[in-house]
PDB file of N, CA and C in Angstrom:
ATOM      1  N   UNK A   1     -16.404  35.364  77.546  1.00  0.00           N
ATOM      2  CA  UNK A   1     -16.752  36.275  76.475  1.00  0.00           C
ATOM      3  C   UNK A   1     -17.566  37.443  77.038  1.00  0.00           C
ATOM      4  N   UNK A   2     -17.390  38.538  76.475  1.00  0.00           N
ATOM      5  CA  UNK A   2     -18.122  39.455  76.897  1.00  0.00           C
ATOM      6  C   UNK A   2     -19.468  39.560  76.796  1.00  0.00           C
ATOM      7  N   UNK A   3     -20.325  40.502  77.730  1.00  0.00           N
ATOM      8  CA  UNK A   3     -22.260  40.621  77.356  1.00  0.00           C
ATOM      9  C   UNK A   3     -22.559  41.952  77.335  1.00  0.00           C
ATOM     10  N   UNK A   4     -23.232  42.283  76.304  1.00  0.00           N
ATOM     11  CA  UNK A   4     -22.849  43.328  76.306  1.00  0.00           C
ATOM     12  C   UNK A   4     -24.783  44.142  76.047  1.00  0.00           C
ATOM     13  N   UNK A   5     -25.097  45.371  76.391  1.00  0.00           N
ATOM     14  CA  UNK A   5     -26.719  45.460  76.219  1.00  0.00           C
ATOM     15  C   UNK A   5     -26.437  47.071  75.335  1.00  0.00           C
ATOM     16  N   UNK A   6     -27.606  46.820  74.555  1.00  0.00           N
ATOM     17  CA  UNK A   6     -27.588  47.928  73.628  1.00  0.00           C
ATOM     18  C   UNK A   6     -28.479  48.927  74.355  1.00  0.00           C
ATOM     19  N   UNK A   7     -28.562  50.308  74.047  1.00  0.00           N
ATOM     20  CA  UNK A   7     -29.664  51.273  74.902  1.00  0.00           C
ATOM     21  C   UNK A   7     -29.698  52.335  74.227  1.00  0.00           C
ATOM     22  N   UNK A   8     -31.215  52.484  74.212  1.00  0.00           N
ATOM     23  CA  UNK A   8     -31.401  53.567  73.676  1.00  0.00           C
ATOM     24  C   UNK A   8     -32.210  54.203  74.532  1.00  0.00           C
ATOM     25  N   UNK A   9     -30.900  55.346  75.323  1.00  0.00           N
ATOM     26  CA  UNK A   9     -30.625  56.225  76.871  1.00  0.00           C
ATOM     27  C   UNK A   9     -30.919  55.290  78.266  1.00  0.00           C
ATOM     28  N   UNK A  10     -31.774  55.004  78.202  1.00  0.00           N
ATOM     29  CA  UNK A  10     -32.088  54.116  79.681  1.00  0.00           C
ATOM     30  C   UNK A  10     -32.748  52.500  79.329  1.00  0.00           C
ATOM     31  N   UNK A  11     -33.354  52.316  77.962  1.00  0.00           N
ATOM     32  CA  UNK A  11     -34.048  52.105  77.612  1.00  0.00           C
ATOM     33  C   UNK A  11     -33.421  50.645  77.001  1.00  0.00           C
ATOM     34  N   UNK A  12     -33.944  49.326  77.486  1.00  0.00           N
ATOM     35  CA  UNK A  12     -32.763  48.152  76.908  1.00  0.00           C
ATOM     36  C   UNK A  12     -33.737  47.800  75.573  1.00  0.00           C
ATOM     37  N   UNK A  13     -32.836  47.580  74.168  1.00  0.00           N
ATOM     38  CA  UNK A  13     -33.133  47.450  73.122  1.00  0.00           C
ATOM     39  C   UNK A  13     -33.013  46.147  72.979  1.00  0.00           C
ATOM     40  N   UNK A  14     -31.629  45.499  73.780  1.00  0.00           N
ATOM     41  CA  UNK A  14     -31.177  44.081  73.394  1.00  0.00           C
ATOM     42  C   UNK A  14     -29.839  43.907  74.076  1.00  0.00           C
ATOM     43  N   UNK A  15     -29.547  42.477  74.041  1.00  0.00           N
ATOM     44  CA  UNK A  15     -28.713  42.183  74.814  1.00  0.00           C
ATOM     45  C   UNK A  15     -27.748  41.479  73.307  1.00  0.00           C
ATOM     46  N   UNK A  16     -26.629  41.456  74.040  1.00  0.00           N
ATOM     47  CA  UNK A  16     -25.738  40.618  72.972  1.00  0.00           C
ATOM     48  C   UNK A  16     -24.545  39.775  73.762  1.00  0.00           C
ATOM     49  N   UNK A  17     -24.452  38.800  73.342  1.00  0.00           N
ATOM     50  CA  UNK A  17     -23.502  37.666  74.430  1.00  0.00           C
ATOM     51  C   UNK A  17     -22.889  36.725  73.345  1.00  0.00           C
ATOM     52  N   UNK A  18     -21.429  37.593  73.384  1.00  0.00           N
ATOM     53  CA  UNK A  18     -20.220  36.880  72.381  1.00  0.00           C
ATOM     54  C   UNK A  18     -19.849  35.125  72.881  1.00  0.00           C
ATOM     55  N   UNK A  19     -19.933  34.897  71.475  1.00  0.00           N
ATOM     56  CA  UNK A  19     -19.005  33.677  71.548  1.00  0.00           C
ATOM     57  C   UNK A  19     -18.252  32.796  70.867  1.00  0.00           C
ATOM     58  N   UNK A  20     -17.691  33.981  69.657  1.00  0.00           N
ATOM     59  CA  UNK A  20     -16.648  33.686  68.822  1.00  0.00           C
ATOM     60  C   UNK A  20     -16.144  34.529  67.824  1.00  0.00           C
ATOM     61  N   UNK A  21     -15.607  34.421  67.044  1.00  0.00           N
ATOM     62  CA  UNK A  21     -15.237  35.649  66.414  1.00  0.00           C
ATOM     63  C   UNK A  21     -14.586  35.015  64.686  1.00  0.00           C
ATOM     64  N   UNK A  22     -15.368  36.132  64.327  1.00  0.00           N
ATOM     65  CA  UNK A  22     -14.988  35.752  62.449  1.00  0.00           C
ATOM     66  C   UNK A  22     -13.990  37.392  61.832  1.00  0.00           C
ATOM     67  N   UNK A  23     -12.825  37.168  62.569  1.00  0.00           N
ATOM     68  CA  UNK A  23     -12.331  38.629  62.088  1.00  0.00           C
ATOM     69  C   UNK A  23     -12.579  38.612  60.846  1.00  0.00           C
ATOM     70  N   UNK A  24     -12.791  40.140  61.080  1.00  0.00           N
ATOM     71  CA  UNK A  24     -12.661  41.718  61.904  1.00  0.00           C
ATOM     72  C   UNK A  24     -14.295  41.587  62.902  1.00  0.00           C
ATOM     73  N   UNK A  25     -15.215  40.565  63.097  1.00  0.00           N
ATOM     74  CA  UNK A  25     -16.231  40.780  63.446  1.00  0.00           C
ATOM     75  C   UNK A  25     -16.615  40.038  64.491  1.00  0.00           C
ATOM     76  N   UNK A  26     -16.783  40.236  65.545  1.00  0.00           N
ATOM     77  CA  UNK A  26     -17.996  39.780  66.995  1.00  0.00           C
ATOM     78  C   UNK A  26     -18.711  38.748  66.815  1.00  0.00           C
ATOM     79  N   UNK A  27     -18.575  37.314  66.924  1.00  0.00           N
ATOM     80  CA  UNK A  27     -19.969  36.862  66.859  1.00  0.00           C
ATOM     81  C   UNK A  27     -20.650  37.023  67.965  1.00  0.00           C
ATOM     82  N   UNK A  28     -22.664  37.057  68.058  1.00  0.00           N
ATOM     83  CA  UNK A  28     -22.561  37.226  68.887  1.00  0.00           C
ATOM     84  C   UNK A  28     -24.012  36.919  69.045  1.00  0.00           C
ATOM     85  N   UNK A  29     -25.280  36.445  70.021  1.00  0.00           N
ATOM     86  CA  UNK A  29     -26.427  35.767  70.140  1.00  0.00           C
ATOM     87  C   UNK A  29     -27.365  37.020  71.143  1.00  0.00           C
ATOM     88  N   UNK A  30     -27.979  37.429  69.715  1.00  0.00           N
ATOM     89  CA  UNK A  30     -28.483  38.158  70.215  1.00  0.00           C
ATOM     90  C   UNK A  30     -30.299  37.905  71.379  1.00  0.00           C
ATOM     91  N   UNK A  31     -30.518  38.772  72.216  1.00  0.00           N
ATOM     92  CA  UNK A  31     -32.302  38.646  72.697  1.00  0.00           C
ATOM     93  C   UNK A  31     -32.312  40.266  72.927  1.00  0.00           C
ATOM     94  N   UNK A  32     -33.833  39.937  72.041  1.00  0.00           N
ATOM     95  CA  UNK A  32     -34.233  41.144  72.172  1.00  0.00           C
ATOM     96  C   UNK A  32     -35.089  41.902  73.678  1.00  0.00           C
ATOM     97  N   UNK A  33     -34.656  42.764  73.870  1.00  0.00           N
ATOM     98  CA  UNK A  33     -35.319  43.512  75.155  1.00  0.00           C
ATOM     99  C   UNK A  33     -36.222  44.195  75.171  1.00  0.00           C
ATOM    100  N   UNK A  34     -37.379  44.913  76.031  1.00  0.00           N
ATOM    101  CA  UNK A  34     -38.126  45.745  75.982  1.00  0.00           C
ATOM    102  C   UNK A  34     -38.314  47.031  74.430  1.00  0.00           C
ATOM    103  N   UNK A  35     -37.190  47.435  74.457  1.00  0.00           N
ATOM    104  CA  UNK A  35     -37.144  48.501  73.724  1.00  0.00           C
ATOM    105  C   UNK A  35     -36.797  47.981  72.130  1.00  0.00           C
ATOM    106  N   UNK A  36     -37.163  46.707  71.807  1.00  0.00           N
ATOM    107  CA  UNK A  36     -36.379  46.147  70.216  1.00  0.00           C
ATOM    108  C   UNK A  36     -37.613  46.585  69.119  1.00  0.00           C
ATOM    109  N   UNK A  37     -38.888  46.411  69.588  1.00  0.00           N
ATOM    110  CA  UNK A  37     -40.110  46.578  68.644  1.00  0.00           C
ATOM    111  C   UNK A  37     -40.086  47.793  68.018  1.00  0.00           C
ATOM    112  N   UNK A  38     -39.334  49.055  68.805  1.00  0.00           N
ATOM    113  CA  UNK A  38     -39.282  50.424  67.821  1.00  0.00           C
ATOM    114  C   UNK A  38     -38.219  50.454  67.061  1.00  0.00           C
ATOM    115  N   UNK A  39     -37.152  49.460  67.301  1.00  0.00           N
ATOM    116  CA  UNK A  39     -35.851  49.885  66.435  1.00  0.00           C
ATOM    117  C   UNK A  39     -35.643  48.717  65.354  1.00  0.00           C
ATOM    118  N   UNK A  40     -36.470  47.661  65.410  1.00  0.00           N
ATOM    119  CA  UNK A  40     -36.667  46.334  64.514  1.00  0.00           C
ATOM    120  C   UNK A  40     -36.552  46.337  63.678  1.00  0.00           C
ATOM    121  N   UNK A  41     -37.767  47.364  62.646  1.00  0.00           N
ATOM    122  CA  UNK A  41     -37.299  47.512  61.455  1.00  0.00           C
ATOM    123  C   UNK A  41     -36.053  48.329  60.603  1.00  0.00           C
ATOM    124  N   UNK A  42     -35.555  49.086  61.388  1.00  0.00           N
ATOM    125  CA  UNK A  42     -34.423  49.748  61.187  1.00  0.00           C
ATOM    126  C   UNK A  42     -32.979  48.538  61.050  1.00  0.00           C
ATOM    127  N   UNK A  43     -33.005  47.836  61.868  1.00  0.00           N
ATOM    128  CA  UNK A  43     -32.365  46.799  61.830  1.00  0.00           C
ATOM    129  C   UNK A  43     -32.497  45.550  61.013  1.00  0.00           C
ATOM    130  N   UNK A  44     -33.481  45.013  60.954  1.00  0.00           N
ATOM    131  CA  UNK A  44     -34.053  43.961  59.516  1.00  0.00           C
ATOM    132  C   UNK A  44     -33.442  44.308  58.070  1.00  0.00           C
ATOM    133  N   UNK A  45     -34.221  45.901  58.102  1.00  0.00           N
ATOM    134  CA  UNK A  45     -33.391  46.829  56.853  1.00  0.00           C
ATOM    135  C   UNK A  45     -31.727  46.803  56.450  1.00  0.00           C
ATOM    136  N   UNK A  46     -30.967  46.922  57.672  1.00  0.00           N
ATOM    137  CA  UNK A  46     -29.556  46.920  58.260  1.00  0.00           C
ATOM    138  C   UNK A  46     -29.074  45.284  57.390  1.00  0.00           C
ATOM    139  N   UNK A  47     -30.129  44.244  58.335  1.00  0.00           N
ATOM    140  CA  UNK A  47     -29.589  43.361  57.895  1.00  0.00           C
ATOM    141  C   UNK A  47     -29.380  42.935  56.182  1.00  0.00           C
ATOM    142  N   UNK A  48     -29.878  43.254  55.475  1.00  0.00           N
ATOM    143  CA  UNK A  48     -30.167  42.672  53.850  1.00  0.00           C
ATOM    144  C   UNK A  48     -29.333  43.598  53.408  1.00  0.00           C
ATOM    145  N   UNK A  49     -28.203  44.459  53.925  1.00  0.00           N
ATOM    146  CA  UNK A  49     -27.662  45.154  53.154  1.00  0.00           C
ATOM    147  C   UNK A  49     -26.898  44.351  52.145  1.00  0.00           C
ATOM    148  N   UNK A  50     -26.288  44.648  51.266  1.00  0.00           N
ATOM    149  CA  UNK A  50     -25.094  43.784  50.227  1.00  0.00           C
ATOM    150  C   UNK A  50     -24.209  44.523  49.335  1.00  0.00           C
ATOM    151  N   UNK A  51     -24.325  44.586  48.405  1.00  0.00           N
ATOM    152  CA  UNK A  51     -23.510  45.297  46.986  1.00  0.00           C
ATOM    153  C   UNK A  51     -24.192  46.555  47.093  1.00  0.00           C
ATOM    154  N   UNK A  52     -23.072  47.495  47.444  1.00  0.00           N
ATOM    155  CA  UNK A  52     -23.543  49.148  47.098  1.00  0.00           C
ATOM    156  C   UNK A  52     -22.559  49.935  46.410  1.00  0.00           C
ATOM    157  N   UNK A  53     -22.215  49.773  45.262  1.00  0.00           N
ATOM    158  CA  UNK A  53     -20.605  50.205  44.335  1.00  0.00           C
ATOM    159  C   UNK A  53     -20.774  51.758  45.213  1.00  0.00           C
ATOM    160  N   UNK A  54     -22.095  52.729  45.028  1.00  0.00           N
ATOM    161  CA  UNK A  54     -21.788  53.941  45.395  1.00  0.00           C
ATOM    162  C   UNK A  54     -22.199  54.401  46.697  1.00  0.00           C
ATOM    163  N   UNK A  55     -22.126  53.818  47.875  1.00  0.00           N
ATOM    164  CA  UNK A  55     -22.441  53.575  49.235  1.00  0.00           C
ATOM    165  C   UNK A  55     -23.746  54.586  49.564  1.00  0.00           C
ATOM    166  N   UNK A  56     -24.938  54.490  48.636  1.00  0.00           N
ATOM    167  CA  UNK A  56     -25.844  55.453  48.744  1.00  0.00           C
ATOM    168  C   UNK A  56     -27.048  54.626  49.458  1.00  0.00           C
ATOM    169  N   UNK A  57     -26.746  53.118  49.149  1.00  0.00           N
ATOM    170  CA  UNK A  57     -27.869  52.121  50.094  1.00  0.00           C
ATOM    171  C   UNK A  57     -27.469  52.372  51.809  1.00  0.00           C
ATOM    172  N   UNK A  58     -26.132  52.565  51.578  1.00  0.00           N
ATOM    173  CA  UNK A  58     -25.364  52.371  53.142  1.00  0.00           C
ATOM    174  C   UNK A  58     -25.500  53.611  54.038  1.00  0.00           C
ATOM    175  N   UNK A  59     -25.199  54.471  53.647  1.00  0.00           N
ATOM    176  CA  UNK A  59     -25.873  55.970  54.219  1.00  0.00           C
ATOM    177  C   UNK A  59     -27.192  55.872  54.669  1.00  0.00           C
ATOM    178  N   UNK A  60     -28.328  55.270  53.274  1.00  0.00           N
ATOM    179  CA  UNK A  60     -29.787  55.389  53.872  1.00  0.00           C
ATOM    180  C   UNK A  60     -30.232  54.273  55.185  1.00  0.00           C
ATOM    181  N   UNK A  61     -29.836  53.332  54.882  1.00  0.00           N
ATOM    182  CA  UNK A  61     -29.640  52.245  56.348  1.00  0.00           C
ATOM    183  C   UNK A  61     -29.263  52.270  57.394  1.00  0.00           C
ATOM    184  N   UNK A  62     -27.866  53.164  57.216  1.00  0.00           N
ATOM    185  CA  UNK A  62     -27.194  53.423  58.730  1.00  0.00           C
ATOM    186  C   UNK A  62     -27.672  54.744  59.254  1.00  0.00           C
ATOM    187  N   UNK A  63     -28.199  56.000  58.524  1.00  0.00           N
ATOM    188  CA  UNK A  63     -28.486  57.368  59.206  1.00  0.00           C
ATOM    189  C   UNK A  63     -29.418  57.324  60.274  1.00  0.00           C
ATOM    190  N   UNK A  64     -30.751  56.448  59.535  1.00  0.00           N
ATOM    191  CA  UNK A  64     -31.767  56.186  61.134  1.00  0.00           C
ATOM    192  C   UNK A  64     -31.084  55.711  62.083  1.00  0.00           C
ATOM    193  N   UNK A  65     -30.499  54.652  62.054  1.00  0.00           N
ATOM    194  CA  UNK A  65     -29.603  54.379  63.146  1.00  0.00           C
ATOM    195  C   UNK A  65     -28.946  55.122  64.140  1.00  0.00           C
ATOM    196  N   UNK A  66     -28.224  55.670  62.553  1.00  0.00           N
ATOM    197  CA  UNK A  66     -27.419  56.641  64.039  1.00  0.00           C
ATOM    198  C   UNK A  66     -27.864  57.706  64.691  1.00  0.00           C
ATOM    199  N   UNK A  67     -29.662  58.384  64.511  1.00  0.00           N
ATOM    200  CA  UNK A  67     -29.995  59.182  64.559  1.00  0.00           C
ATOM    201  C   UNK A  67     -30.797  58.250  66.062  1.00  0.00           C
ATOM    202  N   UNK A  68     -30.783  57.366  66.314  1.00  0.00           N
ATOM    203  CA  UNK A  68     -30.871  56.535  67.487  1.00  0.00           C
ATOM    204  C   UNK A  68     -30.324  56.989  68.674  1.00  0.00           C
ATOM    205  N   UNK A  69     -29.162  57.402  68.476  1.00  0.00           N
ATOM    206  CA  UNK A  69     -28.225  57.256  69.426  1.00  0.00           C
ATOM    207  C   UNK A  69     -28.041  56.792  70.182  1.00  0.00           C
ATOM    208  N   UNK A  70     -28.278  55.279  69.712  1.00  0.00           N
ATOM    209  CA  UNK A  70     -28.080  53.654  70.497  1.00  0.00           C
ATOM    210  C   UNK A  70     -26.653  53.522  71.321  1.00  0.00           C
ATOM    211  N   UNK A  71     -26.180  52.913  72.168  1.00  0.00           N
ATOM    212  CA  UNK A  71     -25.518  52.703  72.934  1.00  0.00           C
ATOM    213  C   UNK A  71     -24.936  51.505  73.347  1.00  0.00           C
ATOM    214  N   UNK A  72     -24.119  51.042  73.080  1.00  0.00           N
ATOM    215  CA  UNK A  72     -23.587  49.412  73.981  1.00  0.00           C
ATOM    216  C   UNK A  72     -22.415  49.406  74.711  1.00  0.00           C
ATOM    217  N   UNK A  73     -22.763  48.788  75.947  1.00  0.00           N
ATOM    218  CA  UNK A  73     -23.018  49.081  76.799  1.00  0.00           C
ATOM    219  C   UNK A  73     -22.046  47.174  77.184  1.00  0.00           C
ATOM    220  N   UNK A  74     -20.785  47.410  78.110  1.00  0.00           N
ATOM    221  CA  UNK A  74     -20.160  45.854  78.100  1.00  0.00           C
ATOM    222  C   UNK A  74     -20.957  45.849  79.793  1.00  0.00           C
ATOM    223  N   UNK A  75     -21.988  44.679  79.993  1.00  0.00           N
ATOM    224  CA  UNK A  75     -22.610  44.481  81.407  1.00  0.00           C
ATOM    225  C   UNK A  75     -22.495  44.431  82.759  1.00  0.00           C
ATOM    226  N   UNK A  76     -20.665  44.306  82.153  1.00  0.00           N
ATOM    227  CA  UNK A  76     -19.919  44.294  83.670  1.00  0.00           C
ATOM    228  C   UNK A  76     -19.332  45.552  84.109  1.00  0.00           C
ATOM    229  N   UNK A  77     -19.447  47.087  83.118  1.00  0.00           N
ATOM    230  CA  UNK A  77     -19.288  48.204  83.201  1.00  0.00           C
ATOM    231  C   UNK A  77     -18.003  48.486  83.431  1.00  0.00           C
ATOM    232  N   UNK A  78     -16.882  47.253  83.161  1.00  0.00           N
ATOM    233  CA  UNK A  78     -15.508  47.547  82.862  1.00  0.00           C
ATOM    234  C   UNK A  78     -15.389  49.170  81.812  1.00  0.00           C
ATOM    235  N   UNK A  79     -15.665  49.285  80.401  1.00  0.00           N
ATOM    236  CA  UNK A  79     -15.656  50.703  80.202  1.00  0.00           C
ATOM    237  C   UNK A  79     -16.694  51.472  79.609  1.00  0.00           C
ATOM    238  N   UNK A  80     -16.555  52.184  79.097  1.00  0.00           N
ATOM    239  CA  UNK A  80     -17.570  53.401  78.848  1.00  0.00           C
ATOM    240  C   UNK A  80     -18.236  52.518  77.611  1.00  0.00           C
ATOM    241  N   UNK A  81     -19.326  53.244  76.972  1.00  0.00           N
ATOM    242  CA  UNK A  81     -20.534  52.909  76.694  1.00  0.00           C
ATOM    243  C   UNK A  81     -19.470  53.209  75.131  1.00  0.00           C
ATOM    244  N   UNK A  82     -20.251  52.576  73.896  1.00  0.00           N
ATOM    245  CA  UNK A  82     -19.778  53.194  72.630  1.00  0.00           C
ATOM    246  C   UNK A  82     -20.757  53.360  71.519  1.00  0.00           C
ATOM    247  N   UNK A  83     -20.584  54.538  71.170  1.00  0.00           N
ATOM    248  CA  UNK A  83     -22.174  54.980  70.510  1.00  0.00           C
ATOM    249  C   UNK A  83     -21.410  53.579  69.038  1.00  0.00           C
ATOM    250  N   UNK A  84     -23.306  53.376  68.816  1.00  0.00           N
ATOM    251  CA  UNK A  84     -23.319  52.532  67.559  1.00  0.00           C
ATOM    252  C   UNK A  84     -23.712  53.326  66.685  1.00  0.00           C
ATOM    253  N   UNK A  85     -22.815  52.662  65.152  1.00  0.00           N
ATOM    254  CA  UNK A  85     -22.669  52.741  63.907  1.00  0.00           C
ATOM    255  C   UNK A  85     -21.939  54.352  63.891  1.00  0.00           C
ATOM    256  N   UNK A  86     -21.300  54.804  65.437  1.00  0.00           N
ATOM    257  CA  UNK A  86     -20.278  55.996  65.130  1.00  0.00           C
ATOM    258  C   UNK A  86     -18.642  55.512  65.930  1.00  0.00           C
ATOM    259  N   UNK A  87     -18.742  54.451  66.802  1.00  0.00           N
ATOM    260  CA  UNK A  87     -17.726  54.051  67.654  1.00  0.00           C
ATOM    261  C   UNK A  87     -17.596  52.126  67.231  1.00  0.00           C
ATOM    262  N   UNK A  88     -19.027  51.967  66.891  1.00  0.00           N
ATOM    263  CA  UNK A  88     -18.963  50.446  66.188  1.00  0.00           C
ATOM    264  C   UNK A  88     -19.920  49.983  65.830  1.00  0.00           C
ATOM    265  N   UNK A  89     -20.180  48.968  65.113  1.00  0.00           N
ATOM    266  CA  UNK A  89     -21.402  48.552  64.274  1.00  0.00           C
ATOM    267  C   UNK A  89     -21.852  47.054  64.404  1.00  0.00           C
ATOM    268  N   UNK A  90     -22.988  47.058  64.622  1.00  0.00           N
ATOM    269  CA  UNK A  90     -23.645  45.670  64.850  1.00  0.00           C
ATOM    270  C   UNK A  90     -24.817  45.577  63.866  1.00  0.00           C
ATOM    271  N   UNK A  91     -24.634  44.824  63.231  1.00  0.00           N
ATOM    272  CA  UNK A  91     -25.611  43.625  62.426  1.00  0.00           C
ATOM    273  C   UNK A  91     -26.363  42.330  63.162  1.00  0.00           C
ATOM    274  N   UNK A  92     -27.986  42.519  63.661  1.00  0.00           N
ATOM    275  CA  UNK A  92     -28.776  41.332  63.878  1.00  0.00           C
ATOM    276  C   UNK A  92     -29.422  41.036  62.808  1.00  0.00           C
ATOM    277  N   UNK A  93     -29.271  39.715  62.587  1.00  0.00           N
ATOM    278  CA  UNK A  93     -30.065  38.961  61.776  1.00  0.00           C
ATOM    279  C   UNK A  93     -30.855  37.822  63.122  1.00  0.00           C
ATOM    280  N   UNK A  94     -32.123  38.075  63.562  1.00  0.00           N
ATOM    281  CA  UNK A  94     -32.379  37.349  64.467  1.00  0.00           C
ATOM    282  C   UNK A  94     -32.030  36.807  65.468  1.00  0.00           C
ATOM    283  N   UNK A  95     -31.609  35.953  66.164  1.00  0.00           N
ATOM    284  CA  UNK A  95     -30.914  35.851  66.976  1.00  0.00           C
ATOM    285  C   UNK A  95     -29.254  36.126  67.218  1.00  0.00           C
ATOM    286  N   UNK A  96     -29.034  35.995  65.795  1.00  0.00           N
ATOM    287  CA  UNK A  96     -27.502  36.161  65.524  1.00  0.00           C
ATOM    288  C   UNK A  96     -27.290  37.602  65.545  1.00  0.00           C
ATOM    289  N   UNK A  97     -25.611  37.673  65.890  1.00  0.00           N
ATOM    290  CA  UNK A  97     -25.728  39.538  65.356  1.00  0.00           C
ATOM    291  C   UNK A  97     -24.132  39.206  65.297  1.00  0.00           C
ATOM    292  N   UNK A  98     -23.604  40.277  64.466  1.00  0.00           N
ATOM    293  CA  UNK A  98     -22.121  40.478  64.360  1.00  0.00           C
ATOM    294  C   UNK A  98     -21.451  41.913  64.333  1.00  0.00           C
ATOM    295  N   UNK A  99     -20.428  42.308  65.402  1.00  0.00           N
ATOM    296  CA  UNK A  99     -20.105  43.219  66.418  1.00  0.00           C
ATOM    297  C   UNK A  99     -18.798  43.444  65.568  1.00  0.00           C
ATOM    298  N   UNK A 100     -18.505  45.376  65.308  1.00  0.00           N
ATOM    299  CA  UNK A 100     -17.106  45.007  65.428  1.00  0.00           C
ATOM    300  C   UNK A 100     -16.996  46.309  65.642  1.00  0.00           C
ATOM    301  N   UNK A 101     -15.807  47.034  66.495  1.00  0.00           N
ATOM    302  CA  UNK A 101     -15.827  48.136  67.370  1.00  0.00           C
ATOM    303  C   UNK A 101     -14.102  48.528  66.601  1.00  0.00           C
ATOM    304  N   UNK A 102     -14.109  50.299  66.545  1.00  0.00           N
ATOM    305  CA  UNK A 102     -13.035  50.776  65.794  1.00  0.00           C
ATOM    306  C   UNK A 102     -11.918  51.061  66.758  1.00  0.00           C
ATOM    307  N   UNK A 103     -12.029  51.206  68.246  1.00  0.00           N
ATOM    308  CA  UNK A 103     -11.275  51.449  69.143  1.00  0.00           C
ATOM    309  C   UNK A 103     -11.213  50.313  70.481  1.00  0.00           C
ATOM    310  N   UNK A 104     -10.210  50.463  71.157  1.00  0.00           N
ATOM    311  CA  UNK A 104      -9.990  48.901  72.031  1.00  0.00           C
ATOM    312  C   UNK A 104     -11.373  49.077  73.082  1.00  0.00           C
ATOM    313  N   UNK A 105     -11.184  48.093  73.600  1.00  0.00           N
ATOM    314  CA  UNK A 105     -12.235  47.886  74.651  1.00  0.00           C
ATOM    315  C   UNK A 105     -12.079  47.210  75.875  1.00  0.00           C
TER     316      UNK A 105
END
């Protein structure tokens, strides 16, 4: 399974290491890295999302994010890096997180 580290520019946020899959989505075990304490609550927030009929919760959750310009990053540097929540989107709920990317990899 793939391992894959999130970054924000040089900076490791977290690591993520697949090991199964609930299509369309990544499972995947997350640890947090050096850089997780500034982006934590942005993500906690991320996680409790649910019912948004007019996707106005989903905009306000994902914009910090993407204003991140977080990065993941597969460890073995097979290919290029793919910006998150614009190339693919990950959900941690604590150790857990769930991955799912719009283009191959």
């Amino acid at each position: 399974m793939t391992q894959w580290q999130i970054l924000q520019g040089d900076a490791l946020v977290g690591e993520l290491s697949e090991y199964g899959c609930d299509q369309p989505f990544f499972l995947a075990r997350f640890t947090p890295g050096p850089g997780w304490e500034s982006v934590r609550a942005l993500f906690e927030a991320w996680a409790t999302y649910g019912p948004d009929p007019d996707g106005t919760r989903f905009v306000a959750l994902v914009k910090p994010l993407q204003d991140l310009e977080l990065t993941l990053a597969q460890v073995d540097g097979r290919q290029p890096p793919l910006r998150l929540f614009k190339d693919c989107m990950v959900r941690i709920d604590g150790s857990e997180a769930r991955l799912r990317y719009w283009h191959s990899v």
